[in-house]
Protein backbone atom coordinates (compact mmCIF):
# COMPACT_ATOMS: atom_id res chain seq x y z
CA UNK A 1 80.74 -48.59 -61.94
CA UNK A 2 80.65 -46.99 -58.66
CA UNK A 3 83.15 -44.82 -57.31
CA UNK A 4 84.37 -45.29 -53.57
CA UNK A 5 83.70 -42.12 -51.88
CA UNK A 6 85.28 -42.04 -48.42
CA UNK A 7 83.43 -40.21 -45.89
CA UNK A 8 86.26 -38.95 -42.93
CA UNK A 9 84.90 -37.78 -39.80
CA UNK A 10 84.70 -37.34 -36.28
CA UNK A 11 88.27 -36.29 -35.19
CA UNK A 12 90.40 -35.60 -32.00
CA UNK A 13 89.00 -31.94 -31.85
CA UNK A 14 86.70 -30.24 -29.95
CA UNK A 15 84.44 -29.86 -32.69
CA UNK A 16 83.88 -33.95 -33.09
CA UNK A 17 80.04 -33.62 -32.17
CA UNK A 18 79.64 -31.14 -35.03
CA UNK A 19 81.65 -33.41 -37.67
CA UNK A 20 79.65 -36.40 -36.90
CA UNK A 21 76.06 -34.17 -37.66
CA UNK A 22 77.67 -33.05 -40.98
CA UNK A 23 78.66 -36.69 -41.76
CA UNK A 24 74.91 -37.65 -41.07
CA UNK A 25 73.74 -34.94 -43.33
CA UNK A 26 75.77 -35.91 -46.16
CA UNK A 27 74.72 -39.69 -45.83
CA UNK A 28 71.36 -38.19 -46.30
CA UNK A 29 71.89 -36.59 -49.58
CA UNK A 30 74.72 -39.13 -50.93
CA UNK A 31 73.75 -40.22 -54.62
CA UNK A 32 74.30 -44.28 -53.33
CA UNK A 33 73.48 -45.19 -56.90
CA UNK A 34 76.67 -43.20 -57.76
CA UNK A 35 79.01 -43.86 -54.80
CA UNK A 36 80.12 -46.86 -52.59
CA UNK A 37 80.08 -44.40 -49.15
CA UNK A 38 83.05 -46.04 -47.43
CA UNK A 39 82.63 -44.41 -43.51
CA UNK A 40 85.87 -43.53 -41.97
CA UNK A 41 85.17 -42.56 -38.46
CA UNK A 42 88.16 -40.92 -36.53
CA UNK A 43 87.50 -41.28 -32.23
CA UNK A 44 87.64 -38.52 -30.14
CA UNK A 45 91.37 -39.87 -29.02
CA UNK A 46 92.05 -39.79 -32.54
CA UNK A 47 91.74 -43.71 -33.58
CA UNK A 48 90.43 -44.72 -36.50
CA UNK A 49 88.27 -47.01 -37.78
CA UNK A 50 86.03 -48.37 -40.43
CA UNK A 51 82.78 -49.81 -40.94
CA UNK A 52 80.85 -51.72 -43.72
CA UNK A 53 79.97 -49.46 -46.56
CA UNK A 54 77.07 -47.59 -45.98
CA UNK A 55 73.50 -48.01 -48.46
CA UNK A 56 71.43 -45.49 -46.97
CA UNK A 57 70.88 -42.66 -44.86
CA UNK A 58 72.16 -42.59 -41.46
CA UNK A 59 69.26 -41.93 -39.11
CA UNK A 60 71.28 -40.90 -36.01
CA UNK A 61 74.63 -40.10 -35.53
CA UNK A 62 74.83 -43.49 -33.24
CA UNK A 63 75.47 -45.43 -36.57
CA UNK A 64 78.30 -43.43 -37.29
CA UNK A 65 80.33 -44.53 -34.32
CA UNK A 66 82.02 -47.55 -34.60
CA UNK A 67 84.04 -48.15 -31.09
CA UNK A 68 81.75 -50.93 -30.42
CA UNK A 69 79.48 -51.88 -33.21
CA UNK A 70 81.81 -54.35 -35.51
CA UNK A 71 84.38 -51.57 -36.96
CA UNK A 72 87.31 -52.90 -37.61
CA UNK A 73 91.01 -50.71 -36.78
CA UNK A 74 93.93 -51.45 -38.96
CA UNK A 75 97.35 -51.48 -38.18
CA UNK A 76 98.27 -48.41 -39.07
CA UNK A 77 96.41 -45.40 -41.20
CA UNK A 78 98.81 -46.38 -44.31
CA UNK A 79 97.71 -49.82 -44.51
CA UNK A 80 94.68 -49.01 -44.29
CA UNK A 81 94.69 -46.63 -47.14
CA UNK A 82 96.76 -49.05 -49.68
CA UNK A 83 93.89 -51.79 -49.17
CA UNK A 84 91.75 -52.67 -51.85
CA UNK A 85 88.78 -50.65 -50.70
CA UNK A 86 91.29 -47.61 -51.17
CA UNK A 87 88.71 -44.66 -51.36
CA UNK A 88 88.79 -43.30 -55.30
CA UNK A 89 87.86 -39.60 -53.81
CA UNK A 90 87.39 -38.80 -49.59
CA UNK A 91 85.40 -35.95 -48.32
CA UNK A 92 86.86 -34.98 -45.52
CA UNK A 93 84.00 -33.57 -42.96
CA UNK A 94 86.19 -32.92 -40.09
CA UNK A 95 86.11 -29.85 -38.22
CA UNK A 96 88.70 -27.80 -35.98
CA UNK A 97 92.11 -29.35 -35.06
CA UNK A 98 93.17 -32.46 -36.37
CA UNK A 99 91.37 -32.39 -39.36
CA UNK A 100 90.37 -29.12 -41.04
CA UNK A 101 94.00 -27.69 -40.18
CA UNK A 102 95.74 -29.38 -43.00
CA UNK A 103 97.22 -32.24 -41.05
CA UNK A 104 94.94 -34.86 -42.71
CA UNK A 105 95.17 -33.12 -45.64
CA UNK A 106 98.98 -33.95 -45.79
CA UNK A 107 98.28 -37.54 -45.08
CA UNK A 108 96.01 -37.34 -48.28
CA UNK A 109 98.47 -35.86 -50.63
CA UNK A 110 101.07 -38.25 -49.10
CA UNK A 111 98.68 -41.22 -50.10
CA UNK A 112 98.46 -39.76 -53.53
CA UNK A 113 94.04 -39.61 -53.00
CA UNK A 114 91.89 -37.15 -53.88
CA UNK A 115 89.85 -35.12 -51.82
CA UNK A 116 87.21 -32.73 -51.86
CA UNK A 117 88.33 -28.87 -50.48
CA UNK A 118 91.70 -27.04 -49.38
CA UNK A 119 94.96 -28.17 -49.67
CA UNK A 120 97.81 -28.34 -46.95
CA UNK A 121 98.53 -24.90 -47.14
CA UNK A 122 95.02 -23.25 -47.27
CA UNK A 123 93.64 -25.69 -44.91
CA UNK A 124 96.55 -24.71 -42.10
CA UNK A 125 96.73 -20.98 -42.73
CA UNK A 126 93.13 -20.36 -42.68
CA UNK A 127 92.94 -22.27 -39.60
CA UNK A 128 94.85 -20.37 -37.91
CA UNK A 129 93.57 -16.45 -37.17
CA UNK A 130 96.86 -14.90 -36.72
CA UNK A 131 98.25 -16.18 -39.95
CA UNK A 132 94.97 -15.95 -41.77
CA UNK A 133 94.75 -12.01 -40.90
CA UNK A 134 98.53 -11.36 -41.61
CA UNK A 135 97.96 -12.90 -45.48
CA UNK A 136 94.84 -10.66 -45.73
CA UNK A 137 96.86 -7.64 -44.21
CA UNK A 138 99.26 -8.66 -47.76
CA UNK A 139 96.71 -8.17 -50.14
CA UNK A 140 94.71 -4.91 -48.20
CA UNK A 141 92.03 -6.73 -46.78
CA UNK A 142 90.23 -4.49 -44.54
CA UNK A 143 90.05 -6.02 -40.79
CA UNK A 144 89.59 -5.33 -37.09
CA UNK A 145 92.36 -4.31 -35.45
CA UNK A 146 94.06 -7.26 -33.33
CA UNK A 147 96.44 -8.48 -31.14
CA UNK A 148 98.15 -11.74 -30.14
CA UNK A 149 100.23 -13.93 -28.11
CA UNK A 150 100.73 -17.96 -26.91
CA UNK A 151 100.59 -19.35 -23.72
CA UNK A 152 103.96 -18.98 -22.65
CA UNK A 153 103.77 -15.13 -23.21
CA UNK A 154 100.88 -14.73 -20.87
CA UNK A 155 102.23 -16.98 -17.96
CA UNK A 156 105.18 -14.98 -18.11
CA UNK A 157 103.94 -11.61 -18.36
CA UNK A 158 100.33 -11.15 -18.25
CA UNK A 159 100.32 -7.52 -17.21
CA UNK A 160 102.18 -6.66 -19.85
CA UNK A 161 99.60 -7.97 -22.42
CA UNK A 162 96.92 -6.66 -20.85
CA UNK A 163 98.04 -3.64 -20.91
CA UNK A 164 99.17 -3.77 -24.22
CA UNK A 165 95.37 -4.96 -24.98
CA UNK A 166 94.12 -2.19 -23.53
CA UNK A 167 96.18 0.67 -25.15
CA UNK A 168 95.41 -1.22 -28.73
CA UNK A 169 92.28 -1.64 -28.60
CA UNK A 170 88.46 -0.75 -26.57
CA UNK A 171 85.92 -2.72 -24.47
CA UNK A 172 84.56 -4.30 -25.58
CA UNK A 173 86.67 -7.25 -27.04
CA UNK A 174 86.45 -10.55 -28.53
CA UNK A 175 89.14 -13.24 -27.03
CA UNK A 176 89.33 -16.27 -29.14
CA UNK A 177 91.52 -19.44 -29.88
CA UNK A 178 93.64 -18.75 -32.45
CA UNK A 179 93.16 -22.31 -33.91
CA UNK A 180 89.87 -23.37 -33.31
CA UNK A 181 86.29 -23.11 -35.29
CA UNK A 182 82.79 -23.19 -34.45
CA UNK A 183 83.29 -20.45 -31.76
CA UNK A 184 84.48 -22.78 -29.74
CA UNK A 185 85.88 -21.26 -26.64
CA UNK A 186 85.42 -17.69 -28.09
CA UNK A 187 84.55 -14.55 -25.00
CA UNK A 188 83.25 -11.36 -25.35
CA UNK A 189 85.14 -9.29 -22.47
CA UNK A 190 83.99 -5.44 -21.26
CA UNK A 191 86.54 -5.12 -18.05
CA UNK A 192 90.31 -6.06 -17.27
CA UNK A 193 88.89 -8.74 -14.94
CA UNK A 194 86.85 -10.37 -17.98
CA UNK A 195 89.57 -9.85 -20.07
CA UNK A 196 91.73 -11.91 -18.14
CA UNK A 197 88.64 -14.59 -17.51
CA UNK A 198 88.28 -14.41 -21.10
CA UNK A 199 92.28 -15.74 -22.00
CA UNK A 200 92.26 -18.39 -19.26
CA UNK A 201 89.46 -19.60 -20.74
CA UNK A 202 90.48 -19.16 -24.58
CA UNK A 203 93.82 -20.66 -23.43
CA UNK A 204 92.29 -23.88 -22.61
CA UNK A 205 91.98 -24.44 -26.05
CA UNK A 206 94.90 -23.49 -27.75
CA UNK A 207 98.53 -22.03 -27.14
CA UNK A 208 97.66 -19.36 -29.29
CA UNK A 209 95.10 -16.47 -28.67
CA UNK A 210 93.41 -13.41 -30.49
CA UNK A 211 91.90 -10.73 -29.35
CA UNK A 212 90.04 -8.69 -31.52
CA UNK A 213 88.10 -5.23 -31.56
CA UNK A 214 84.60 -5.23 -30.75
CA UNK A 215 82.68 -3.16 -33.88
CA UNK A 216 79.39 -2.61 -33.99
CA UNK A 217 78.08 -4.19 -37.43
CA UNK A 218 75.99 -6.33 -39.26
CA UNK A 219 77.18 -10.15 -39.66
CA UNK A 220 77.40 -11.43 -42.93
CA UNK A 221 78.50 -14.05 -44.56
CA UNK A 222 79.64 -15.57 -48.50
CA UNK A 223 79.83 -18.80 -50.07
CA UNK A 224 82.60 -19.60 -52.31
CA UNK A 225 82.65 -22.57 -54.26
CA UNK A 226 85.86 -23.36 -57.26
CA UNK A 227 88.94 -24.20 -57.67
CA UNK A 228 91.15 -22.17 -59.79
CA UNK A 229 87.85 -19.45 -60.92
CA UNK A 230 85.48 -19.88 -57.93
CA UNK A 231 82.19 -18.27 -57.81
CA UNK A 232 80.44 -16.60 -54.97
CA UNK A 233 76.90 -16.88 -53.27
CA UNK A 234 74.37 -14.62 -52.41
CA UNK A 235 75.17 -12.50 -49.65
CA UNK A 236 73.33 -14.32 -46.48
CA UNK A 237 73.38 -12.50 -42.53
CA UNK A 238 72.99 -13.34 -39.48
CA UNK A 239 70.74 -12.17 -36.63
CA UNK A 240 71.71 -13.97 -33.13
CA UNK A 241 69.53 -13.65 -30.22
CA UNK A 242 73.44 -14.14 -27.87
CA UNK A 243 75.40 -11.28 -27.43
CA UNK A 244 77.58 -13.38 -30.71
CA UNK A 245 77.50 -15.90 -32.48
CA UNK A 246 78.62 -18.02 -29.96
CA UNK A 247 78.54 -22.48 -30.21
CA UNK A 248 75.01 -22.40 -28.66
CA UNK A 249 73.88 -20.04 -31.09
CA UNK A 250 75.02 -21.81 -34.22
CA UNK A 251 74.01 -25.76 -32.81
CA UNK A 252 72.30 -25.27 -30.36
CA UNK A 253 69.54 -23.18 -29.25
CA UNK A 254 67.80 -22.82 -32.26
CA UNK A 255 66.97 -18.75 -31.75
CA UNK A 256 69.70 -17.29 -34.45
CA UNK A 257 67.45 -15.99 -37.97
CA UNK A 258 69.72 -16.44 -40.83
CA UNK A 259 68.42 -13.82 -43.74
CA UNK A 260 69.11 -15.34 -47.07
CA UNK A 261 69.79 -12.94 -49.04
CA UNK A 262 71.06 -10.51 -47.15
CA UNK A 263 69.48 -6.98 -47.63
CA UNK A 264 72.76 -5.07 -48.22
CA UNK A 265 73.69 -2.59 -51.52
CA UNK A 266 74.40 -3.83 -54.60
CA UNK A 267 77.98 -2.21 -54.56
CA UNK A 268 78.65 -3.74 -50.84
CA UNK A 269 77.28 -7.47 -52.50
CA UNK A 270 79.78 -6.66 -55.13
CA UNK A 271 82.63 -5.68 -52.39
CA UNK A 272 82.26 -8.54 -50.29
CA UNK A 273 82.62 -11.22 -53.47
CA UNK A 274 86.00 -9.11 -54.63
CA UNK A 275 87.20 -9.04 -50.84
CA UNK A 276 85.84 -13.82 -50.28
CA UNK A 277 87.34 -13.75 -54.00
CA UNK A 278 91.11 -11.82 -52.77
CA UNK A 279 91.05 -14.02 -49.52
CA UNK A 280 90.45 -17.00 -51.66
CA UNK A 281 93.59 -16.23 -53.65
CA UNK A 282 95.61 -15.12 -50.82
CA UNK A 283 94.94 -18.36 -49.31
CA UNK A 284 95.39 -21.09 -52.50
CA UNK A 285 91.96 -22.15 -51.18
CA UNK A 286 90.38 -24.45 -53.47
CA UNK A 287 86.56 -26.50 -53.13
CA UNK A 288 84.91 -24.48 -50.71
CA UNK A 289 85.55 -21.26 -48.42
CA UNK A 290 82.95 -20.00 -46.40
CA UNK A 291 83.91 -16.07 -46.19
CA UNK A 292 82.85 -13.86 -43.00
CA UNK A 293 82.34 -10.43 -43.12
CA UNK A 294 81.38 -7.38 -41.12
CA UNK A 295 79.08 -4.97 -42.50
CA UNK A 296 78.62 -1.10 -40.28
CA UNK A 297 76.04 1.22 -40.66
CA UNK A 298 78.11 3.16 -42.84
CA UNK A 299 78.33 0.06 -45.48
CA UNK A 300 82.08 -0.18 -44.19
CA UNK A 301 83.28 -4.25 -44.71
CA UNK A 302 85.61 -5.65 -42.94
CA UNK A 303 86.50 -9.22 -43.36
CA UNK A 304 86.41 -10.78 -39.87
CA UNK A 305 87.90 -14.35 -41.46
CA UNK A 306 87.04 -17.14 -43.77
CA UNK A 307 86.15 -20.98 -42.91
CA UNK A 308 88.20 -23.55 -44.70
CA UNK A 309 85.71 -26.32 -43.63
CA UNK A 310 82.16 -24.74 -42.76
CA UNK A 311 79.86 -25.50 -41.20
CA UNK A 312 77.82 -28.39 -43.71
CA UNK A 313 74.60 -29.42 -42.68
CA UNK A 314 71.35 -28.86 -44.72
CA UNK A 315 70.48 -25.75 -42.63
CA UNK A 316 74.17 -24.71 -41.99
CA UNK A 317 75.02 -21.15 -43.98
CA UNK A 318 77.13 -22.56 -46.41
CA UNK A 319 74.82 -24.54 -47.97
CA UNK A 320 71.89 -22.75 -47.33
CA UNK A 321 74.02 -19.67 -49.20
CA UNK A 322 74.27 -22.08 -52.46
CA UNK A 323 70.83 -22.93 -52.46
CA UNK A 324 69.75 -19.39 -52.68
CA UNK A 325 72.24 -18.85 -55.67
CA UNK A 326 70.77 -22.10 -57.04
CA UNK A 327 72.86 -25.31 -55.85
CA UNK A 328 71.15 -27.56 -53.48
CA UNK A 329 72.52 -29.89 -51.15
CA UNK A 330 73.16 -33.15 -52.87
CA UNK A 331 74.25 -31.11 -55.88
CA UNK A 332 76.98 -29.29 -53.67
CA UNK A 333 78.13 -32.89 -52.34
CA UNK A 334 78.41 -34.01 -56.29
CA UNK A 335 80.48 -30.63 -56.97
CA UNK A 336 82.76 -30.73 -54.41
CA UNK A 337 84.04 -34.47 -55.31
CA UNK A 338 84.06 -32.95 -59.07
CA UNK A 339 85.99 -30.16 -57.92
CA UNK A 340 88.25 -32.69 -55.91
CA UNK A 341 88.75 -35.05 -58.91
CA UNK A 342 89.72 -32.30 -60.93
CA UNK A 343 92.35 -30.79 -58.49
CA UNK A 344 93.55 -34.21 -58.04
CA UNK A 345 94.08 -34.69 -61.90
CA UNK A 346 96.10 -31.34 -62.47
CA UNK A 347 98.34 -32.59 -59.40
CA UNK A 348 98.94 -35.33 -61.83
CA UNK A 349 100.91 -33.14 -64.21
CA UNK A 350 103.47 -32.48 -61.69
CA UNK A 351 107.03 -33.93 -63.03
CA UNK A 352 109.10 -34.86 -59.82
CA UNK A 353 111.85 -36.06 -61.51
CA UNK A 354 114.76 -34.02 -63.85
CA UNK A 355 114.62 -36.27 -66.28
């Protein structure tokens, strides 16, 4: 018999456009003679809705949408959950805010479903940059050096914190969201003035900001794939033509060479998978963790942060990283429910009660 695999995307984030190309991708590898693909599409204003069960490959995101093709909305998110087509297991393909920062997540655990990657707690600390790089300052993760402030902070005093950016740290700087992925609304800043263009602009995103050192390294990135004894990928770079590896780089423009594997040192492959294995840990991730690392000339990492959802198209990093090591891309779907069931059924063990 079937199992009812929920497919959540879409979401009231910035990233919706990139959730509802990873939800496409995955319709496209789907085992349909395994699952009954329930699509759970969340609006950009955050409603949701549902549509008939989908029996084959989505050709265009279009057919994901369902404000105005026959989806149906139901009273409330609970209901909707406690109704006979109740998923068995939900993927969750949501990206950014609302969605990979553990606030669905909850709703899951609430409901008592499984679903495929982090938790609450993984999903909300590794979403946010400042938190994330405080729990990898706990276990010696080596980093960039950083600093950062919200909204409030800045209105009131922005002299102050440039200033204070300026005697921490050099030009050139990175100025990012503190709770955003995808490089959404992410600056590189060489003067005060784009500094400050940099924040307002970062700050349009999220009360919280980071600004980070600028180093001069290699990008490169891990896959890491578990639950309670993950494994790592290959070792996979990239090689933007953009100044970073800004949102037009990654969706985009089509110009950024991804190197798969990545030619680094045996002992550096071997540092990076203890370093995406200790921020794994530090975390309680559990499914998947996309781990980002720079790499200097002198063979120096650095973690620069890890990505609780990645990225999860056919010829996204992630699992273009687990192909290399030897998963492809419907055999990553089928592991990640796997991994999800099994999560779900430990959970299970949990008394609640004294007696």
């Amino acid at each position: 018999m079937k199992k009812k695999l929920g497919l959540v995307y879409g979401g009231k984030s910035a990233e919706h456009e990139v959730s509802l190309s990873t939800a496409r991708a995955v319709t496209q590898a789907v085992n349909f003679d395994a699952y009954e693909v329930m699509p759970i599409y969340i609006s950009s204003e955050g409603e949701w809705r549902t549509g008939t069960p989908i029996t084959k490959p989505a050709e265009t995101i279009e057919e994901l949408r369902f404000e105005s093709n026959g989806g149906s909305e139901p009273d409330s998110i609970a209901q909707f959950l406690q109704l006979d087509r109740k998923p068995d297991v939900i993927l969750p393909l949501l990206h950014g805010t609302n969605g990979e920062d553990g606030t669905v997540q909850g709703l899951f655990e609430v409901m008592n479903i499984p679903y495929a990657g982090n938790g609450v707690l993984a999903s909300s600390a590794g979403m946010d940059k400042v938190v994330m790089k405080q729990l990898f300052a706990q276990v010696g993760l080596a980093q960039v050096p950083y600093i950062h402030f919200i909204r409030s902070e800045w209105e009131k005093d922005e002299a102050r914190l440039l200033d204070a950016a300026e005697q921490t740290l050099e030009y050139p700087v990175f100025v990012k969201p503190a709770n955003l992925g995808s490089s959404v609304g992410i600056s590189k800043a060489d003067t005060r003035e784009a500094l400050k263009q940099a924040i307002a602009f970062a700050l349009k995103f999220d009360r919280k900001i980071i600004i980070e050192q600028g180093v001069t390294a290699r990008e490169v990135e891990m896959g890491v794939l578990g639950n309670d004894e993950p494994a790592c990928s290959v070792p996979g770079e990239i090689k933007p033509v953009a100044a970073f590896y800004d949102y037009e780089a990654k969706y985009q423009d089509g110009n950024t060479e991804l190197v798969i594997p990545a030619h680094v040192p045996d002992d550096v492959a071997t540092h990076m998978k203890d370093m995406a294995y200790r921020a794994f840990k530090v975390l309680d991730c559990a499914g998947l963790v996309r781990a980002d690392f720079f790499v200097t000339e002198n063979d120096e990492v650095l973690i620069n942060e890890v990505n609780t959802m990645p990225g999860f198209t056919p010829t996204s990093m992630f699992p273009l990283l687990w192909q290399h090591t030897g998963v492809s891309y419907p055999e990553l779907i089928g592991k990640l429910i796997e991994l999800a069931l099994a999560r779900h059924a430990e959970k299970q063990q949990i008394q609640y009660t004294m007696d």
